[in-house]
N, C-alpha and C. Protein backbone atom coordinates (compact mmCIF):
# COMPACT_ATOMS: atom_id res chain seq x y z
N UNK A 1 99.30 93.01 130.89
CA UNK A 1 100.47 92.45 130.24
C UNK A 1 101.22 93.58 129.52
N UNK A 2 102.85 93.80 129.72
CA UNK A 2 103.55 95.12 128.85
C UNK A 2 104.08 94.51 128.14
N UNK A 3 104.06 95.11 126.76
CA UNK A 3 104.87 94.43 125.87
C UNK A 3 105.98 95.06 125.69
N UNK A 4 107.39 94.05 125.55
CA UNK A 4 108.89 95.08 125.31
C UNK A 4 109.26 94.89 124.28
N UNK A 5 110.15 94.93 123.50
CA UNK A 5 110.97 94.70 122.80
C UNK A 5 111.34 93.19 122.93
N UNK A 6 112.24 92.70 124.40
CA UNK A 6 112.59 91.93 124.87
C UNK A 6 111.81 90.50 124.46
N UNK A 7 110.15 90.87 124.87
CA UNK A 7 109.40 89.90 124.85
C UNK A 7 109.29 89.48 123.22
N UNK A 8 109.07 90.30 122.45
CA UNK A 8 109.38 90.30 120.93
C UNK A 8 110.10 89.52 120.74
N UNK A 9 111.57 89.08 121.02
CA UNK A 9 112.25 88.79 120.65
C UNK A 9 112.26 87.89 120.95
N UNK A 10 111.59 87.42 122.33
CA UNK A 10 111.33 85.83 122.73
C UNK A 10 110.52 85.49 122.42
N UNK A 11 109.45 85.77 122.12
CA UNK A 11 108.59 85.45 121.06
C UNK A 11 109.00 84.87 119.72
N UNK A 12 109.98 85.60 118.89
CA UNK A 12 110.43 85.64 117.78
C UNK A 12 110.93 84.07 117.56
N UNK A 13 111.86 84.29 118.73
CA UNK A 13 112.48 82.86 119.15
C UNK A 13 112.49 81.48 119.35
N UNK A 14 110.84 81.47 119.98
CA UNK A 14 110.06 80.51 120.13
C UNK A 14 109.17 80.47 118.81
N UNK A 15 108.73 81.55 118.11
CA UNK A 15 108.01 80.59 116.96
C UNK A 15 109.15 80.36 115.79
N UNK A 16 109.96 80.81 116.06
CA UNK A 16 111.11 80.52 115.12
C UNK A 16 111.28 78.72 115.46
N UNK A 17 111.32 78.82 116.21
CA UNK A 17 111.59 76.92 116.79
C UNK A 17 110.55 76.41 116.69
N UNK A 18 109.11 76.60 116.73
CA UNK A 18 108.23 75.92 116.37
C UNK A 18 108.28 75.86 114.74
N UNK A 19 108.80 77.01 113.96
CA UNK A 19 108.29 76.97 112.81
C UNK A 19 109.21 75.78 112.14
N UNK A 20 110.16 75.24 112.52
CA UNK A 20 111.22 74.22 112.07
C UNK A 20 112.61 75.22 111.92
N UNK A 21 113.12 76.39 112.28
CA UNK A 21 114.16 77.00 111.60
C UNK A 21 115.32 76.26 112.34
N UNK A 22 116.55 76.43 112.03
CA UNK A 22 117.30 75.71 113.27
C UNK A 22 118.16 77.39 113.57
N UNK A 23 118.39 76.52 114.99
CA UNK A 23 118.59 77.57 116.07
C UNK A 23 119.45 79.07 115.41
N UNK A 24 120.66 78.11 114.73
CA UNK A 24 121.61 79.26 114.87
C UNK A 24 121.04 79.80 113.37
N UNK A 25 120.00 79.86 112.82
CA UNK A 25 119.68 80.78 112.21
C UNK A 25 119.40 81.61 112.89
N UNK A 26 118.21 81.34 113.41
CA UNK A 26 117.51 82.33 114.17
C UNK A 26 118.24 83.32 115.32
N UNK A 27 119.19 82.62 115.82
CA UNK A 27 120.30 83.30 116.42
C UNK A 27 120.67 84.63 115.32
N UNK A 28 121.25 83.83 114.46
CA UNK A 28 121.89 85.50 113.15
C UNK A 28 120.91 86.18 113.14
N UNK A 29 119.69 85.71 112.71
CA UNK A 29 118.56 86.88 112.29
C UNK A 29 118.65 87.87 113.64
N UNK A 30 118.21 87.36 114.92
CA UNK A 30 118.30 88.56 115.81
C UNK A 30 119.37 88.94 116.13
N UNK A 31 120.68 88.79 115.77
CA UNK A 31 122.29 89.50 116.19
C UNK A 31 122.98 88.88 116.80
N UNK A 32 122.53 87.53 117.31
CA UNK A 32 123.36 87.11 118.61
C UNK A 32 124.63 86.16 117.65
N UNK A 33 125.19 85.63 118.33
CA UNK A 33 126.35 84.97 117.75
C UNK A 33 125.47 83.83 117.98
N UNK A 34 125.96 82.16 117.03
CA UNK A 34 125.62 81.03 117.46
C UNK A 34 126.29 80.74 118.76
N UNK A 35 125.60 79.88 118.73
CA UNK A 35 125.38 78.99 120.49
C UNK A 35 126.18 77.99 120.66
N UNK A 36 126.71 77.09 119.50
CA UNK A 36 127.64 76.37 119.59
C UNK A 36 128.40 76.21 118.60
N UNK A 37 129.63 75.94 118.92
CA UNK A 37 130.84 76.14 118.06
C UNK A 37 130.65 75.55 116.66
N UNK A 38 129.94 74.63 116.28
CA UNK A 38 129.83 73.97 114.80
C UNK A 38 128.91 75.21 114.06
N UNK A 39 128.10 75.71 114.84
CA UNK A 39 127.17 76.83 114.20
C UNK A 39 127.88 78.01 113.71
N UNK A 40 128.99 78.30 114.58
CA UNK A 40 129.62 79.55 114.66
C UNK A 40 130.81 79.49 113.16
N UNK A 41 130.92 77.70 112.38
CA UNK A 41 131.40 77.72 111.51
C UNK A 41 130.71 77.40 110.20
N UNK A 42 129.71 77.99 110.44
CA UNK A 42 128.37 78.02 109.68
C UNK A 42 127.51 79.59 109.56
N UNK A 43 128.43 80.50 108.92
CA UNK A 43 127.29 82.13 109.37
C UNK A 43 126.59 81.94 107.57
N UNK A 44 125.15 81.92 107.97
CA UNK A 44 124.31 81.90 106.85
C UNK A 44 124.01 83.03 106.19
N UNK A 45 124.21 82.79 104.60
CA UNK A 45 124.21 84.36 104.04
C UNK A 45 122.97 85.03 103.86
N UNK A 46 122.66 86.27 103.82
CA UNK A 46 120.91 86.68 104.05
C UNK A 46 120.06 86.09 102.82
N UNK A 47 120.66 85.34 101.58
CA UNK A 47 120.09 84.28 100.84
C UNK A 47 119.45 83.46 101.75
N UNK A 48 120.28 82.57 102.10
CA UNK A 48 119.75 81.71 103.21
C UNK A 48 119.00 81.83 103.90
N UNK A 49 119.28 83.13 105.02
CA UNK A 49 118.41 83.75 106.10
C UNK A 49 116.84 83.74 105.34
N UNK A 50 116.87 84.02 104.19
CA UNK A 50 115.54 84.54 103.56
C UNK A 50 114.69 83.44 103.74
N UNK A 51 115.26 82.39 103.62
CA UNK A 51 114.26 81.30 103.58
C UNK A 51 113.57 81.07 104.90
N UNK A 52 114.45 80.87 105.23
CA UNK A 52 114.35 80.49 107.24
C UNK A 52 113.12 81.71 107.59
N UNK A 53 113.30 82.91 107.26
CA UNK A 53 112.34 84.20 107.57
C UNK A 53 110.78 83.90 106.93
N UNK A 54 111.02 83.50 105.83
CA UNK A 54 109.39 83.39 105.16
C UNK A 54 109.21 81.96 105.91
N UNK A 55 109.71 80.94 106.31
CA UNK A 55 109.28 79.64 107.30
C UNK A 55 108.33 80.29 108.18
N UNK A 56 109.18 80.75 108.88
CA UNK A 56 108.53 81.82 109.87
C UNK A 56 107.38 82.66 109.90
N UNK A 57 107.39 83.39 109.07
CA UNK A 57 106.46 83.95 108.88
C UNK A 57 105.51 83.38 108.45
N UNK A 58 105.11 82.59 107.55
CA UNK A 58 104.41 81.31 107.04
C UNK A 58 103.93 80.73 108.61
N UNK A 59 104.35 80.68 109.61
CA UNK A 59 104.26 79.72 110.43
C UNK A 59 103.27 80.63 111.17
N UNK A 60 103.53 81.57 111.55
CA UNK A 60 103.40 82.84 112.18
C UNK A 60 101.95 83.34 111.52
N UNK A 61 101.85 83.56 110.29
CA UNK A 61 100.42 83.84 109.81
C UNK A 61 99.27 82.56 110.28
N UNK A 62 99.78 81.63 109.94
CA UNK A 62 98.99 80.05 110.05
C UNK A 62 98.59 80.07 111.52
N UNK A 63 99.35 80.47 112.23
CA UNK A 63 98.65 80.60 113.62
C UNK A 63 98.08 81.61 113.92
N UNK A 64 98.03 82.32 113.24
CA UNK A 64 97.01 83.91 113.18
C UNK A 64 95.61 83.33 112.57
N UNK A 65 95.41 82.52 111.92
CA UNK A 65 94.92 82.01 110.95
C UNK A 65 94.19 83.14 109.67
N UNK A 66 95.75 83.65 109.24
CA UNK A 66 95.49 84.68 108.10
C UNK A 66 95.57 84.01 106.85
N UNK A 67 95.51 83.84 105.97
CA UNK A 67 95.77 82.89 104.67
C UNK A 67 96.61 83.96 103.49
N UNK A 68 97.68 83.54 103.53
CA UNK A 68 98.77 84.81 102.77
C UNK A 68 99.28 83.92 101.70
N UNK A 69 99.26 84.38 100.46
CA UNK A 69 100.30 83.48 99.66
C UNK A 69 101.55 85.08 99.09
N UNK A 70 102.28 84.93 99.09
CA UNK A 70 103.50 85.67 98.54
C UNK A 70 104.01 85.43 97.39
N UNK A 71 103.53 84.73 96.90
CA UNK A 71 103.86 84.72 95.28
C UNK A 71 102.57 85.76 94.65
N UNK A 72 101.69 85.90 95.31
CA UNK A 72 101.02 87.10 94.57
C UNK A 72 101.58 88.47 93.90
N UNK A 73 101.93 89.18 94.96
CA UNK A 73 102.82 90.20 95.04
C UNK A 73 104.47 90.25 95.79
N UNK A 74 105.00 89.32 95.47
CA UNK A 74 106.30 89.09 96.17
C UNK A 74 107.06 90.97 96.50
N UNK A 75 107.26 90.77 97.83
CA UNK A 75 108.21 91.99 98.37
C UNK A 75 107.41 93.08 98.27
N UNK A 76 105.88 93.03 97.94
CA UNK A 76 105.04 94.24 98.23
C UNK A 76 104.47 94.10 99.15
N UNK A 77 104.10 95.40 100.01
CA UNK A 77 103.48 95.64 101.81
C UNK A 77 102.08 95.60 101.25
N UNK A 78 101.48 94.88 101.88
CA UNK A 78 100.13 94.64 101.54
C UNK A 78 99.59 94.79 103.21
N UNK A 79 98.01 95.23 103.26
CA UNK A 79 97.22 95.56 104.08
C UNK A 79 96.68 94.30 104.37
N UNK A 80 96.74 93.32 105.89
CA UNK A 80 95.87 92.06 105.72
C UNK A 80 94.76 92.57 106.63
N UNK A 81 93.73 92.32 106.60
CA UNK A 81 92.77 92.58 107.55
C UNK A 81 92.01 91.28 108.14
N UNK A 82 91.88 91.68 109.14
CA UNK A 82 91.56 89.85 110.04
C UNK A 82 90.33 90.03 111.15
């Protein structure tokens, strides 16, 4: 199996949609424009985005089954080991 970039991003994509985000967030986060015109009058500010990102990631650890809380050290790189 090679991993690209590409696949990353479809990846990204799909647990973004499992995690509950809606689409045309996840659209902004990776660059693309929204997908449909009501979205496109909707660009979310990276306030916003922030939330939608820790969903994600939240979603994303849980299926790793890592146990992370972020209110520990909020916005510090921490080492998880699994």
């Amino acid at each position: 199996m090679t991993l690209t970039i590409h696949g990353l991003r479809r990846s990204f994509s799909l647990l973004g949609d499992a995690a509950g985000a809606p689409t045309g967030a996840i659209a902004q986060v990776m660059g693309h424009s929204p997908d449909s015109i009501a979205e496109g009058y909707r660009p979310r500010s990276i306030d916003a985005l922030r939330l939608y990102l820790a969903l994600i990631e939240a979603h994303i650890l849980e299926q790793a089954g890592i146990v992370f809380d972020a209110k520990v050290a909020p916005s510090a790189l921490r080492v998880i080991n699994h």
